[in-house]
PDB file of N, CA and C in Angstrom:
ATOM      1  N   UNK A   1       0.850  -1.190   0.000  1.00  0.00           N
ATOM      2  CA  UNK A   1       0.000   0.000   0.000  1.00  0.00           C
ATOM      3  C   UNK A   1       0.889   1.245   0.000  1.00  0.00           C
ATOM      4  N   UNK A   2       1.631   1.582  -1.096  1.00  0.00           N
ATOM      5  CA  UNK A   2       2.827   2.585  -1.197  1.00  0.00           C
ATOM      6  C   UNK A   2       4.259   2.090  -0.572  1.00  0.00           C
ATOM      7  N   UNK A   3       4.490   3.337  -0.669  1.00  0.00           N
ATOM      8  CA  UNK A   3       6.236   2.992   0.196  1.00  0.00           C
ATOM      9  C   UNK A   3       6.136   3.554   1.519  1.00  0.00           C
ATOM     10  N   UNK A   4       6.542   3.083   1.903  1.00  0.00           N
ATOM     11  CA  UNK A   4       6.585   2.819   3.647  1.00  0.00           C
ATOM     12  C   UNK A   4       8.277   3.264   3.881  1.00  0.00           C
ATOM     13  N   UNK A   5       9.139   3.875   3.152  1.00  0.00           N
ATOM     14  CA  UNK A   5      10.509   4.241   3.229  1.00  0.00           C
ATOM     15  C   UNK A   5      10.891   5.191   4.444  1.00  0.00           C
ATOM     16  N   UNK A   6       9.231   6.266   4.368  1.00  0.00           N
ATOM     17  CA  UNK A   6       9.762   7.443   5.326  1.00  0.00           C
ATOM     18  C   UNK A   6       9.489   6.860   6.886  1.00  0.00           C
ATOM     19  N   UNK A   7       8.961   5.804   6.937  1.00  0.00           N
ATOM     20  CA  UNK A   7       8.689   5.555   8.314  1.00  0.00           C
ATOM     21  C   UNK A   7      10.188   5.359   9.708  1.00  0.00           C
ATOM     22  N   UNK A   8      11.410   5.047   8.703  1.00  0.00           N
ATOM     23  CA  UNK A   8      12.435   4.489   9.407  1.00  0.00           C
ATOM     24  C   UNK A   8      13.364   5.989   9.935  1.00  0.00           C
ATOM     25  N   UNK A   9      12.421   7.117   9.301  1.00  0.00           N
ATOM     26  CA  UNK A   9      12.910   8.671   9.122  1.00  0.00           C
ATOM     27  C   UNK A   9      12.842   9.406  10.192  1.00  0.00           C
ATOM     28  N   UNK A  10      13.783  10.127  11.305  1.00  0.00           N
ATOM     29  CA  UNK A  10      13.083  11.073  12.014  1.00  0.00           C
ATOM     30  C   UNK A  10      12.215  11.724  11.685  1.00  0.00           C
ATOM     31  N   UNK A  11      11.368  12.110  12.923  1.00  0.00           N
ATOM     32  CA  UNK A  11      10.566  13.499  12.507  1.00  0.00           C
ATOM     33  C   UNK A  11      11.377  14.929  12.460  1.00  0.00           C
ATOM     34  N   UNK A  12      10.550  15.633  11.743  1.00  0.00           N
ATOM     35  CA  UNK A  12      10.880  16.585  11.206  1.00  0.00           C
ATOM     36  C   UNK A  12      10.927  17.974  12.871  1.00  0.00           C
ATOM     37  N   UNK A  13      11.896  18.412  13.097  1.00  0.00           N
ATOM     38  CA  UNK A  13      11.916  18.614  14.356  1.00  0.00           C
ATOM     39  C   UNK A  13      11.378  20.188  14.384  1.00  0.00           C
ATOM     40  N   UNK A  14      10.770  20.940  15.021  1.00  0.00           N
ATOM     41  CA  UNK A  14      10.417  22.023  15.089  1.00  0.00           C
ATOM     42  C   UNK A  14      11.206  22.993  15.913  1.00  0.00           C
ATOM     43  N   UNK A  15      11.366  23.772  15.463  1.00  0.00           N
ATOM     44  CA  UNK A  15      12.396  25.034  15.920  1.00  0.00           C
ATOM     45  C   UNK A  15      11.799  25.913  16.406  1.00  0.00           C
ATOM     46  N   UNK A  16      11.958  26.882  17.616  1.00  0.00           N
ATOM     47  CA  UNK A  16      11.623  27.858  17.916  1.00  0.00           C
ATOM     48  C   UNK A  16      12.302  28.878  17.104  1.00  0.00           C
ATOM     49  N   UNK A  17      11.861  30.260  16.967  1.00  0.00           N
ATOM     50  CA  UNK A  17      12.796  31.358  16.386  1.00  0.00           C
ATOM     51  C   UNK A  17      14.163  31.512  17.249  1.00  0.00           C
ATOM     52  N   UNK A  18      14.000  31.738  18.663  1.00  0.00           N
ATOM     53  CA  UNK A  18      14.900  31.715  19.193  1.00  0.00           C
ATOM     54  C   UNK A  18      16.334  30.552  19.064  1.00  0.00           C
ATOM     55  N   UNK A  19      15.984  29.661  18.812  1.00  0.00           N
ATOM     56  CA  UNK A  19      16.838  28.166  18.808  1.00  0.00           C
ATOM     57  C   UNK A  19      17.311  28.502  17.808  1.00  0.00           C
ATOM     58  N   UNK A  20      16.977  28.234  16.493  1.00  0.00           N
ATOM     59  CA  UNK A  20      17.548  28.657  15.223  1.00  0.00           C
ATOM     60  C   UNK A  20      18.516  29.955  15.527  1.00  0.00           C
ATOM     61  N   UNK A  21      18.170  31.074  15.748  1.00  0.00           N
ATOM     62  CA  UNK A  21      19.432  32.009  16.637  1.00  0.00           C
ATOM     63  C   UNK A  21      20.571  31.474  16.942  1.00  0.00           C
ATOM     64  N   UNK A  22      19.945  31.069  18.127  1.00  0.00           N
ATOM     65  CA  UNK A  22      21.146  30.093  18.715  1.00  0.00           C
ATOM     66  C   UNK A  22      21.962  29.559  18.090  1.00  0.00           C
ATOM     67  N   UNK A  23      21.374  28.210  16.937  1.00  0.00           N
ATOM     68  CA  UNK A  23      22.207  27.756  16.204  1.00  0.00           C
ATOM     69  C   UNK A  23      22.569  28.424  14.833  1.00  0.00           C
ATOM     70  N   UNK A  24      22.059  29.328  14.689  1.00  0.00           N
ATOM     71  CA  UNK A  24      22.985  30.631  13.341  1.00  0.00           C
ATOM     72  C   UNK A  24      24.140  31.101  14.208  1.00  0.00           C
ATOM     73  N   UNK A  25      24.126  31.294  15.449  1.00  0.00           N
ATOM     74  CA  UNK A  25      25.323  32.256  16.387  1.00  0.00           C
ATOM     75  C   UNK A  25      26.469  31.328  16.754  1.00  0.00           C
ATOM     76  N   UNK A  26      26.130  29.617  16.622  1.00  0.00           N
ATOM     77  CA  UNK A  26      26.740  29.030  17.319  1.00  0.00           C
ATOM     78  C   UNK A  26      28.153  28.521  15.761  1.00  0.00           C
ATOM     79  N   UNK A  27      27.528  28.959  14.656  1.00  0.00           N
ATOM     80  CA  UNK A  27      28.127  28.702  13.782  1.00  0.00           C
ATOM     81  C   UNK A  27      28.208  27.393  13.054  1.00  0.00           C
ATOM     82  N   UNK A  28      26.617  27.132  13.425  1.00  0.00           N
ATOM     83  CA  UNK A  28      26.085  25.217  12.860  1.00  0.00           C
ATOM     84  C   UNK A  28      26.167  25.654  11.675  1.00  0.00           C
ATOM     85  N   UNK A  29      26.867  24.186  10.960  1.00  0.00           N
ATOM     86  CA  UNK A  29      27.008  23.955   9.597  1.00  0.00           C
ATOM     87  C   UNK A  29      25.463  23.753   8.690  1.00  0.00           C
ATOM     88  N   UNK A  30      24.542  24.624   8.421  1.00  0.00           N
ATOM     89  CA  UNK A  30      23.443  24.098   8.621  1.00  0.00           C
ATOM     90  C   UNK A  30      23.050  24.708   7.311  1.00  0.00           C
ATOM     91  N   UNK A  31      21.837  24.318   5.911  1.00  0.00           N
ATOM     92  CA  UNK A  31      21.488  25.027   5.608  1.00  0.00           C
ATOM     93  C   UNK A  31      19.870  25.588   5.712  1.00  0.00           C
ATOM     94  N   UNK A  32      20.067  27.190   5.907  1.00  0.00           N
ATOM     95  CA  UNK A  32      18.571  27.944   6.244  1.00  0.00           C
ATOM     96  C   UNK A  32      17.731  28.236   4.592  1.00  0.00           C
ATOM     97  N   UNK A  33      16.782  27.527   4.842  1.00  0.00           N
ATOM     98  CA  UNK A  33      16.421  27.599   2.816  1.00  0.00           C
ATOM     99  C   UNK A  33      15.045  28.239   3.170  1.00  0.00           C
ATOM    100  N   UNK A  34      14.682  29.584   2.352  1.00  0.00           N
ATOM    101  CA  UNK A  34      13.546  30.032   2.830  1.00  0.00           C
ATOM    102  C   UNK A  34      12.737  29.747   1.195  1.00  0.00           C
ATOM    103  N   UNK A  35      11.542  29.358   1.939  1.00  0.00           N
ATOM    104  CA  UNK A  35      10.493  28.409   0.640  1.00  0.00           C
ATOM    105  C   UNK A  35       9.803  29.471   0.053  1.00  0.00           C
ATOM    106  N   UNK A  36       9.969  30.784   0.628  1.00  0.00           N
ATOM    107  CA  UNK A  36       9.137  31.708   0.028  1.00  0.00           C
ATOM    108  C   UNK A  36       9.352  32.293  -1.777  1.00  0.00           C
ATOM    109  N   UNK A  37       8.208  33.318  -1.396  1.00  0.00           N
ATOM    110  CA  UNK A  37       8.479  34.224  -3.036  1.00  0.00           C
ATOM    111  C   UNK A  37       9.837  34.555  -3.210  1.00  0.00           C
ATOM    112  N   UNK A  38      10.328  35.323  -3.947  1.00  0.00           N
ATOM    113  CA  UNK A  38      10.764  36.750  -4.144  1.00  0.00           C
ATOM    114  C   UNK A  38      10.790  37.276  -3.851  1.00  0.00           C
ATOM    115  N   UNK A  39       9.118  37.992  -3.982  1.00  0.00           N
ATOM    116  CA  UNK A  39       8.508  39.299  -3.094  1.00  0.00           C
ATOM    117  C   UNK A  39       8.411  39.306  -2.139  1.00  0.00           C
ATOM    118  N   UNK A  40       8.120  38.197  -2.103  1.00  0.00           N
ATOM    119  CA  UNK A  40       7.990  38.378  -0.007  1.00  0.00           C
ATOM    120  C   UNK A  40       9.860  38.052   0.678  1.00  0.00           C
ATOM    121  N   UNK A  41      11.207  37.610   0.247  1.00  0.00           N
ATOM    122  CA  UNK A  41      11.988  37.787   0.384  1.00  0.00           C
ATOM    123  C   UNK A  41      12.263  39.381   0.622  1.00  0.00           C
ATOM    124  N   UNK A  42      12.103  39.758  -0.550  1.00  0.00           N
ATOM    125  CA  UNK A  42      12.110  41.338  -0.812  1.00  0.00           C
ATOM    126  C   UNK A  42      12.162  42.743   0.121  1.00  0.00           C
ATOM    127  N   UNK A  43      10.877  41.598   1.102  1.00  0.00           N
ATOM    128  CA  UNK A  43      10.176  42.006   2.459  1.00  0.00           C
ATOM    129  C   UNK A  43      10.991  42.271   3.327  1.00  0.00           C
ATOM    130  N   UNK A  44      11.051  40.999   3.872  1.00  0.00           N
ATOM    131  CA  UNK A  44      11.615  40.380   5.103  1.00  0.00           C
ATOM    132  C   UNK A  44      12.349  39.350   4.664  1.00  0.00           C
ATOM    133  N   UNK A  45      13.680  39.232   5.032  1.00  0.00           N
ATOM    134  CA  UNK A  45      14.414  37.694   4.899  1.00  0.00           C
ATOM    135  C   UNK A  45      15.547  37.641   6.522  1.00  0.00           C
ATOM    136  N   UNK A  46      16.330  36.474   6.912  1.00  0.00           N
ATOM    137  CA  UNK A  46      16.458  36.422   7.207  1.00  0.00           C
ATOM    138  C   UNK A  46      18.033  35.959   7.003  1.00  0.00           C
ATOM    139  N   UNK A  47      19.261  36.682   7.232  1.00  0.00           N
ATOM    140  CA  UNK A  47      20.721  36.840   7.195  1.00  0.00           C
ATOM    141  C   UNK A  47      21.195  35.454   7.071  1.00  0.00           C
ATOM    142  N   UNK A  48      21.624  34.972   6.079  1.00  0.00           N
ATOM    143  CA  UNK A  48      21.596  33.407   5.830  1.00  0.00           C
ATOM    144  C   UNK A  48      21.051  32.350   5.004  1.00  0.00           C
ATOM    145  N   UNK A  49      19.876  33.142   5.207  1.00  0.00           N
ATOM    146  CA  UNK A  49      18.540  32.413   4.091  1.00  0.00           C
ATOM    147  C   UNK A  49      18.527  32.558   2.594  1.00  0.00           C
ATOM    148  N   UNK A  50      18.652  31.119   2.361  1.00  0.00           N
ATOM    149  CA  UNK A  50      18.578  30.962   0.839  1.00  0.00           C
ATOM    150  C   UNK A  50      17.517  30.426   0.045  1.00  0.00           C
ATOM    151  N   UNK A  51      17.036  31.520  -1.222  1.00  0.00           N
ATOM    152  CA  UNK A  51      15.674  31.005  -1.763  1.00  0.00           C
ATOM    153  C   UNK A  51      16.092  29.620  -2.162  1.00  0.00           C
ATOM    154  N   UNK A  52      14.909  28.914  -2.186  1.00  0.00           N
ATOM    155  CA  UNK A  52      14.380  27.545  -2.582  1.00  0.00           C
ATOM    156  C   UNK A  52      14.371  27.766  -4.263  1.00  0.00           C
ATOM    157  N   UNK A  53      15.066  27.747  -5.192  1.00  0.00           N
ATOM    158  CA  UNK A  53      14.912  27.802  -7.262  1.00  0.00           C
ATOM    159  C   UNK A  53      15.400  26.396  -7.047  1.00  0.00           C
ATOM    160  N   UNK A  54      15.101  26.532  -8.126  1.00  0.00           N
ATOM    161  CA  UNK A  54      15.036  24.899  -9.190  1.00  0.00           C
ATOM    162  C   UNK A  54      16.405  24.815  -8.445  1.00  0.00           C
ATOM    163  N   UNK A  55      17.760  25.471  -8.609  1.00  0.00           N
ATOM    164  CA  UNK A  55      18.964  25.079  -9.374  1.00  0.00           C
ATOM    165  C   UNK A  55      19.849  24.958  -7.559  1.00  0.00           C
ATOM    166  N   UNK A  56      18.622  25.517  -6.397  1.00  0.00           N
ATOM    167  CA  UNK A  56      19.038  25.030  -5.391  1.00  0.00           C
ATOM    168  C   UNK A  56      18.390  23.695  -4.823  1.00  0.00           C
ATOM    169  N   UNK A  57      17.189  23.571  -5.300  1.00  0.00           N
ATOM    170  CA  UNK A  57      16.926  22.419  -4.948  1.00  0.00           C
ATOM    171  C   UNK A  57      17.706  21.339  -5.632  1.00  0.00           C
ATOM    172  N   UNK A  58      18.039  21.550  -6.722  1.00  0.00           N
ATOM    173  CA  UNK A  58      18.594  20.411  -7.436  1.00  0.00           C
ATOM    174  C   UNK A  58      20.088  20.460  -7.096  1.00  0.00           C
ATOM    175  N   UNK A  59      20.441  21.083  -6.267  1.00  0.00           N
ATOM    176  CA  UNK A  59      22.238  21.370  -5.559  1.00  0.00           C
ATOM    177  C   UNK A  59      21.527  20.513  -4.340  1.00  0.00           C
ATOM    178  N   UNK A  60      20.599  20.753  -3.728  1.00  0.00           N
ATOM    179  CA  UNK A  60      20.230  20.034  -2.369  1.00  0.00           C
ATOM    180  C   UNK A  60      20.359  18.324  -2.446  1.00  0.00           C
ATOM    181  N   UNK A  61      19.392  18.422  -3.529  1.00  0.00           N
ATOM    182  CA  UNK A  61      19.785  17.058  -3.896  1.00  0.00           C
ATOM    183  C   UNK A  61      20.796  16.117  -4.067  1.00  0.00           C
ATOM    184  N   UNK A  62      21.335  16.314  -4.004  1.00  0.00           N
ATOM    185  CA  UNK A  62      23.217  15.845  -4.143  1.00  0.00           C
ATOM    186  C   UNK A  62      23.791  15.650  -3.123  1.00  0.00           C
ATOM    187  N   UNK A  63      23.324  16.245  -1.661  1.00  0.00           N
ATOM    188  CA  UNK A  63      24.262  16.398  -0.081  1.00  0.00           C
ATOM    189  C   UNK A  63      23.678  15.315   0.253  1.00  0.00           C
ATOM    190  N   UNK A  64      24.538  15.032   1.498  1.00  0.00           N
ATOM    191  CA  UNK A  64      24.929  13.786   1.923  1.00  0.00           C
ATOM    192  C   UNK A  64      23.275  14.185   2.619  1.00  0.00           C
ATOM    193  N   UNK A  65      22.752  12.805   3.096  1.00  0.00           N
ATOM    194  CA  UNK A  65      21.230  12.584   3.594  1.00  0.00           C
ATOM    195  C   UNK A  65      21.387  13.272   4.661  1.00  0.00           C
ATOM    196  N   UNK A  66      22.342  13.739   5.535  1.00  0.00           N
ATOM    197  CA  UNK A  66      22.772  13.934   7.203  1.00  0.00           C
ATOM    198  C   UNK A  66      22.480  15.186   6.603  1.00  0.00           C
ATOM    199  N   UNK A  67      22.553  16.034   6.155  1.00  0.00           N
ATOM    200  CA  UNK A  67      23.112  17.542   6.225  1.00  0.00           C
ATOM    201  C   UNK A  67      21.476  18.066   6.935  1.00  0.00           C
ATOM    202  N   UNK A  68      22.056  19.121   8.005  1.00  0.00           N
ATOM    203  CA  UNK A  68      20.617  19.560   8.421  1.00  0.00           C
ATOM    204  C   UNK A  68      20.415  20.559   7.857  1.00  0.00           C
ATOM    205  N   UNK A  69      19.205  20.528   7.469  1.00  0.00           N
ATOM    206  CA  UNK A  69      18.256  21.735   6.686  1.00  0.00           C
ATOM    207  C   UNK A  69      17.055  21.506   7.461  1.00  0.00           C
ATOM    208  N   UNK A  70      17.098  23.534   7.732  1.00  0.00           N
ATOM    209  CA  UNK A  70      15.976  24.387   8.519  1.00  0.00           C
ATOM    210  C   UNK A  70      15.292  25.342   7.085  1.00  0.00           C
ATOM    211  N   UNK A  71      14.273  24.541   7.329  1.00  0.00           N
ATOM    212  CA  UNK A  71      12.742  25.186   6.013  1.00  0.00           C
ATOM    213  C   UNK A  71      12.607  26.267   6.939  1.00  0.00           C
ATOM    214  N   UNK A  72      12.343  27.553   6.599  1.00  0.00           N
ATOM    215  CA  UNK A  72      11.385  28.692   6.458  1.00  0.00           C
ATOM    216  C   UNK A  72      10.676  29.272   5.981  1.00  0.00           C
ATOM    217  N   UNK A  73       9.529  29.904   6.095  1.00  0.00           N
ATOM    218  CA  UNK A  73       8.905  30.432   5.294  1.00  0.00           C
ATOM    219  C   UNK A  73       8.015  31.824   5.743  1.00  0.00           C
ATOM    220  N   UNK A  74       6.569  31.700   6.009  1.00  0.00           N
ATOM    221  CA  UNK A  74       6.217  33.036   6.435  1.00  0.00           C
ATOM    222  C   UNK A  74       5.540  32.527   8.185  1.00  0.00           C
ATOM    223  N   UNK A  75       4.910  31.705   7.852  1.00  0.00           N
ATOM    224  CA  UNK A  75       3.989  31.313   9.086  1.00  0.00           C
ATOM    225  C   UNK A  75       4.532  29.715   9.856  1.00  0.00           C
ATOM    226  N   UNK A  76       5.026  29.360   8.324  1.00  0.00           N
ATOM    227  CA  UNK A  76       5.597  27.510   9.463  1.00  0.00           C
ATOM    228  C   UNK A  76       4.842  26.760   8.399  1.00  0.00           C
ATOM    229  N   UNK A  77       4.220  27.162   7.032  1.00  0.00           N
ATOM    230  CA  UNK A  77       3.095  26.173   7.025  1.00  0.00           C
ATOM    231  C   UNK A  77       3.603  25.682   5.674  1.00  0.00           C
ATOM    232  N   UNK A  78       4.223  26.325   4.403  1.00  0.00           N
ATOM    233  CA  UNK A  78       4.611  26.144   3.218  1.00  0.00           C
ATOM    234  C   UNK A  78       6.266  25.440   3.841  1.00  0.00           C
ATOM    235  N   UNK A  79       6.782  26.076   5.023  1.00  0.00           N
ATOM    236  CA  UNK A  79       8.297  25.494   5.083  1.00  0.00           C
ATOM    237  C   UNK A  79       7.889  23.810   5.910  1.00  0.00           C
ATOM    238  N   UNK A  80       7.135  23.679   6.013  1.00  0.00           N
ATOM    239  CA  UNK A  80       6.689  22.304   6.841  1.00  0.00           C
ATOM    240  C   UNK A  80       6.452  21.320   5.698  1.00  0.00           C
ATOM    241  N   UNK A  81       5.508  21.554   4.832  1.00  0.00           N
ATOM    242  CA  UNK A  81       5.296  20.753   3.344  1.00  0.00           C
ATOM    243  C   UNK A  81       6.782  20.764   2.913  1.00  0.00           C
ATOM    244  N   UNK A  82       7.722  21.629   2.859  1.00  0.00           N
ATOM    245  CA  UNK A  82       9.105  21.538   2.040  1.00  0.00           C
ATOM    246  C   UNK A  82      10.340  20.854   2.509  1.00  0.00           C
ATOM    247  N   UNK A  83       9.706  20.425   3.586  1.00  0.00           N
ATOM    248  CA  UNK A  83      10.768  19.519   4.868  1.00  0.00           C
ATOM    249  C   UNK A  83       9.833  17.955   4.550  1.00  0.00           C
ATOM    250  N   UNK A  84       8.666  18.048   4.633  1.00  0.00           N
ATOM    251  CA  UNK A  84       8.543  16.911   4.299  1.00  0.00           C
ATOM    252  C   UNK A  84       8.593  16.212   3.030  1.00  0.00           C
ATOM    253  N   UNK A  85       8.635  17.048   1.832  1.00  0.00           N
ATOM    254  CA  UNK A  85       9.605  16.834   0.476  1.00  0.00           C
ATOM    255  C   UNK A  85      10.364  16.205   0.673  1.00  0.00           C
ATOM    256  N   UNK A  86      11.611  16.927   1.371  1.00  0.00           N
ATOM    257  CA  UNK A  86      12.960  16.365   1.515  1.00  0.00           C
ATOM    258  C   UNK A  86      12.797  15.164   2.404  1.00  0.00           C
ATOM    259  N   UNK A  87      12.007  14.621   3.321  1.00  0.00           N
ATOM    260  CA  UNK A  87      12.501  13.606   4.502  1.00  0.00           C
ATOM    261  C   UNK A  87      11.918  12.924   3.103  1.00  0.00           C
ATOM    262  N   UNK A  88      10.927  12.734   2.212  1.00  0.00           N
ATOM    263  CA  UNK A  88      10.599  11.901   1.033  1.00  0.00           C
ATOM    264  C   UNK A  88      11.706  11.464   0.683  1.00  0.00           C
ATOM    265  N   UNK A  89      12.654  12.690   0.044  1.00  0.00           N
ATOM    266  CA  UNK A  89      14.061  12.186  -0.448  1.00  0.00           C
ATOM    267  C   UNK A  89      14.857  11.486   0.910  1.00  0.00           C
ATOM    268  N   UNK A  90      14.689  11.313   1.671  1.00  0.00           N
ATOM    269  CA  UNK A  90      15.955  10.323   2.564  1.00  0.00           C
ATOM    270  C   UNK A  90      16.287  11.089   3.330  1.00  0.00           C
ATOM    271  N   UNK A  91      16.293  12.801   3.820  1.00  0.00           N
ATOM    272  CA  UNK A  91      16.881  13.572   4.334  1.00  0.00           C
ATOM    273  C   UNK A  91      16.543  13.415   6.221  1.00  0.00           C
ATOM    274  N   UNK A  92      17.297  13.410   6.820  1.00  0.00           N
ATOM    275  CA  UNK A  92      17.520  12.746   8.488  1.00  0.00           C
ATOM    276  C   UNK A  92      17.424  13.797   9.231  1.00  0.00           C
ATOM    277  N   UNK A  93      18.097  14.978   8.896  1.00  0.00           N
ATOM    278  CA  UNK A  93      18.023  15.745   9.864  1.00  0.00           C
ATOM    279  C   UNK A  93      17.804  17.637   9.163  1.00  0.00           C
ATOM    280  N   UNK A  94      16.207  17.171   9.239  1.00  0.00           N
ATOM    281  CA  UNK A  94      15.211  18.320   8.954  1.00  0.00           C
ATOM    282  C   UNK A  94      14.860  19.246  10.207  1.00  0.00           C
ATOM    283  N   UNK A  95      14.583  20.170  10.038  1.00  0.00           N
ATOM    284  CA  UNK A  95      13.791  21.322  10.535  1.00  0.00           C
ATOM    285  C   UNK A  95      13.136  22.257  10.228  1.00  0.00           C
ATOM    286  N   UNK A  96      11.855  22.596  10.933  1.00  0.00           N
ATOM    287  CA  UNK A  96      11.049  23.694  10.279  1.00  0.00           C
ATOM    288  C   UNK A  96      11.223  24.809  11.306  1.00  0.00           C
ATOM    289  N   UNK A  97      11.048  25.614  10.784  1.00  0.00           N
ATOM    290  CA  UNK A  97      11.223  26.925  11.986  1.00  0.00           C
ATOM    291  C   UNK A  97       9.639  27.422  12.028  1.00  0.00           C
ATOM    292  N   UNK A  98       9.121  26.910  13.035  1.00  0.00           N
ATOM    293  CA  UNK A  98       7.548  27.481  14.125  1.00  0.00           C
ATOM    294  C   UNK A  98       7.348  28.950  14.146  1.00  0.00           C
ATOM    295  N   UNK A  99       6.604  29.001  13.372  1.00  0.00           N
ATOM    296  CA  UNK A  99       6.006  30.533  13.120  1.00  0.00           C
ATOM    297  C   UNK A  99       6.457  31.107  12.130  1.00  0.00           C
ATOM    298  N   UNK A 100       7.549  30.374  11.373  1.00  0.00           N
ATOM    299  CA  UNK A 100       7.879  31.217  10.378  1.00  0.00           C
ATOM    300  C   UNK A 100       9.031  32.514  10.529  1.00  0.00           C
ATOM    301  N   UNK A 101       8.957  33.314   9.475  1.00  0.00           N
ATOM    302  CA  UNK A 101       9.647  34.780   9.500  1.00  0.00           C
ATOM    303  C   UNK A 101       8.836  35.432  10.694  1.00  0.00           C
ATOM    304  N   UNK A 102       7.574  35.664  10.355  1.00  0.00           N
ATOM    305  CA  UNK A 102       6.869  36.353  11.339  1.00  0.00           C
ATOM    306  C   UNK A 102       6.941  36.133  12.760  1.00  0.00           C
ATOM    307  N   UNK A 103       7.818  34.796  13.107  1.00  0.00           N
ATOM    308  CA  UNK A 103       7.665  34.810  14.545  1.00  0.00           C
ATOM    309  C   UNK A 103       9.162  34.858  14.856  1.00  0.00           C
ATOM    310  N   UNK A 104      10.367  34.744  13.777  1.00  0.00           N
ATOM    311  CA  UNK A 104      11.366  35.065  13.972  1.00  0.00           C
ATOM    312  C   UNK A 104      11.548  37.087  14.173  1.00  0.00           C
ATOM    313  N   UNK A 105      10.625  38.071  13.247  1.00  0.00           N
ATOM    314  CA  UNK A 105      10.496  39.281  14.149  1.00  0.00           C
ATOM    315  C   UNK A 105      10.034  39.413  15.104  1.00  0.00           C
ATOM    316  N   UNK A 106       9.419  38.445  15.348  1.00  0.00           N
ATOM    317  CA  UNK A 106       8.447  38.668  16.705  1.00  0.00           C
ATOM    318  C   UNK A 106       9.540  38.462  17.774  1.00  0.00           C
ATOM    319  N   UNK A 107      10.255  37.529  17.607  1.00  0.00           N
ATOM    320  CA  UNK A 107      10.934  36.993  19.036  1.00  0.00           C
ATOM    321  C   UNK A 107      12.421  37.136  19.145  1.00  0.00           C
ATOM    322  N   UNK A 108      13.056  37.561  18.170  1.00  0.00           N
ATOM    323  CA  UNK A 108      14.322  37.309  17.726  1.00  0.00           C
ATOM    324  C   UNK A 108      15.027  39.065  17.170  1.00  0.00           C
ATOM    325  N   UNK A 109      14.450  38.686  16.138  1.00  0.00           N
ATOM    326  CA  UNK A 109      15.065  40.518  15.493  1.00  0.00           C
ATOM    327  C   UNK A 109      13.608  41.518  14.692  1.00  0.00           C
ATOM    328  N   UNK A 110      13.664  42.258  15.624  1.00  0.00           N
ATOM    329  CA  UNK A 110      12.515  43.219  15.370  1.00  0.00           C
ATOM    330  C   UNK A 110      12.926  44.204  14.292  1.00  0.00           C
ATOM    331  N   UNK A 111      13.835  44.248  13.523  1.00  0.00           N
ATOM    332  CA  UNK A 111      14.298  44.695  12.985  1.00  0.00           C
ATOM    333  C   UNK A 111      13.848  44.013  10.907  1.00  0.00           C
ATOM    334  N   UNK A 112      13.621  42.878  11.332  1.00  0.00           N
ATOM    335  CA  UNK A 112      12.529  42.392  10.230  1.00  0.00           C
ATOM    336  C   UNK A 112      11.541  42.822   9.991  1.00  0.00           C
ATOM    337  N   UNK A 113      11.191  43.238   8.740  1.00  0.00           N
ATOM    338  CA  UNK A 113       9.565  43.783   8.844  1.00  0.00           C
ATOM    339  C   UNK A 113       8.347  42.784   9.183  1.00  0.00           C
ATOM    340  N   UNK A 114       7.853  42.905   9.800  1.00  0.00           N
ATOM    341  CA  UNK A 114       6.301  41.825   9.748  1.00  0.00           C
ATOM    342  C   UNK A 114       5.426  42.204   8.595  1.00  0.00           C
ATOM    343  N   UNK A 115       4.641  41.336   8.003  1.00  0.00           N
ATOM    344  CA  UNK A 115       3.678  41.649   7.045  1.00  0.00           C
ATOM    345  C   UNK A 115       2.607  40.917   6.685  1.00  0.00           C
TER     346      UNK A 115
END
């Protein structure tokens, strides 16, 4: 009844805004991939964050299954679908960041615009 592959997979671990901080400051080898527009990059992004194009996903594709990647997006809800993409592909050590951009100004750097 399908593939049953992702079951042997961690879950996809949820990040506070603050934590992700933490581990941007701590100098984790990590990549921050934000799933958003353009426009809404345009907005608000976050020092690190790299759009999601074809030609990065298809670079993603290639790293070793271990590499941790933290999805972002605006609210938690498009970077959550894009983490579970990747655990599809084999990927072990996922994260979504909880709340999104919007809760990374909220809690972290107010200095982001909210929108």
């Amino acid at each position: 009844m399908g593939d049953h592959t992702t079951t042997d997979l961690p879950p996809i671990r949820q990040l506070a805004a603050p934590e992700l901080k933490a581990m941007l400051d701590s100098g984790a080898a990590i990549e921050l991939i934000d799933v958003r527009t353009e426009e809404e990059r345009a907005i608000a992004a976050i020092d690190g964050a790299r759009l999601l194009d074809q030609a990065y996903h298809d670079e993603l594709l290639t790293r070793d299954r271990e590499t941790p990647l933290v999805f972002q997006c605006h609210h938690g809800i498009r970077s959550q679908h894009a983490a579970e993409y990747f655990r599809n592909e084999g990927f072990r050590n996922l994260y979504n960041l909880r709340g999104g951009i919007d809760a990374w100004s909220a809690l972290v750097d107010p200095a982001v615009p909210r929108y």
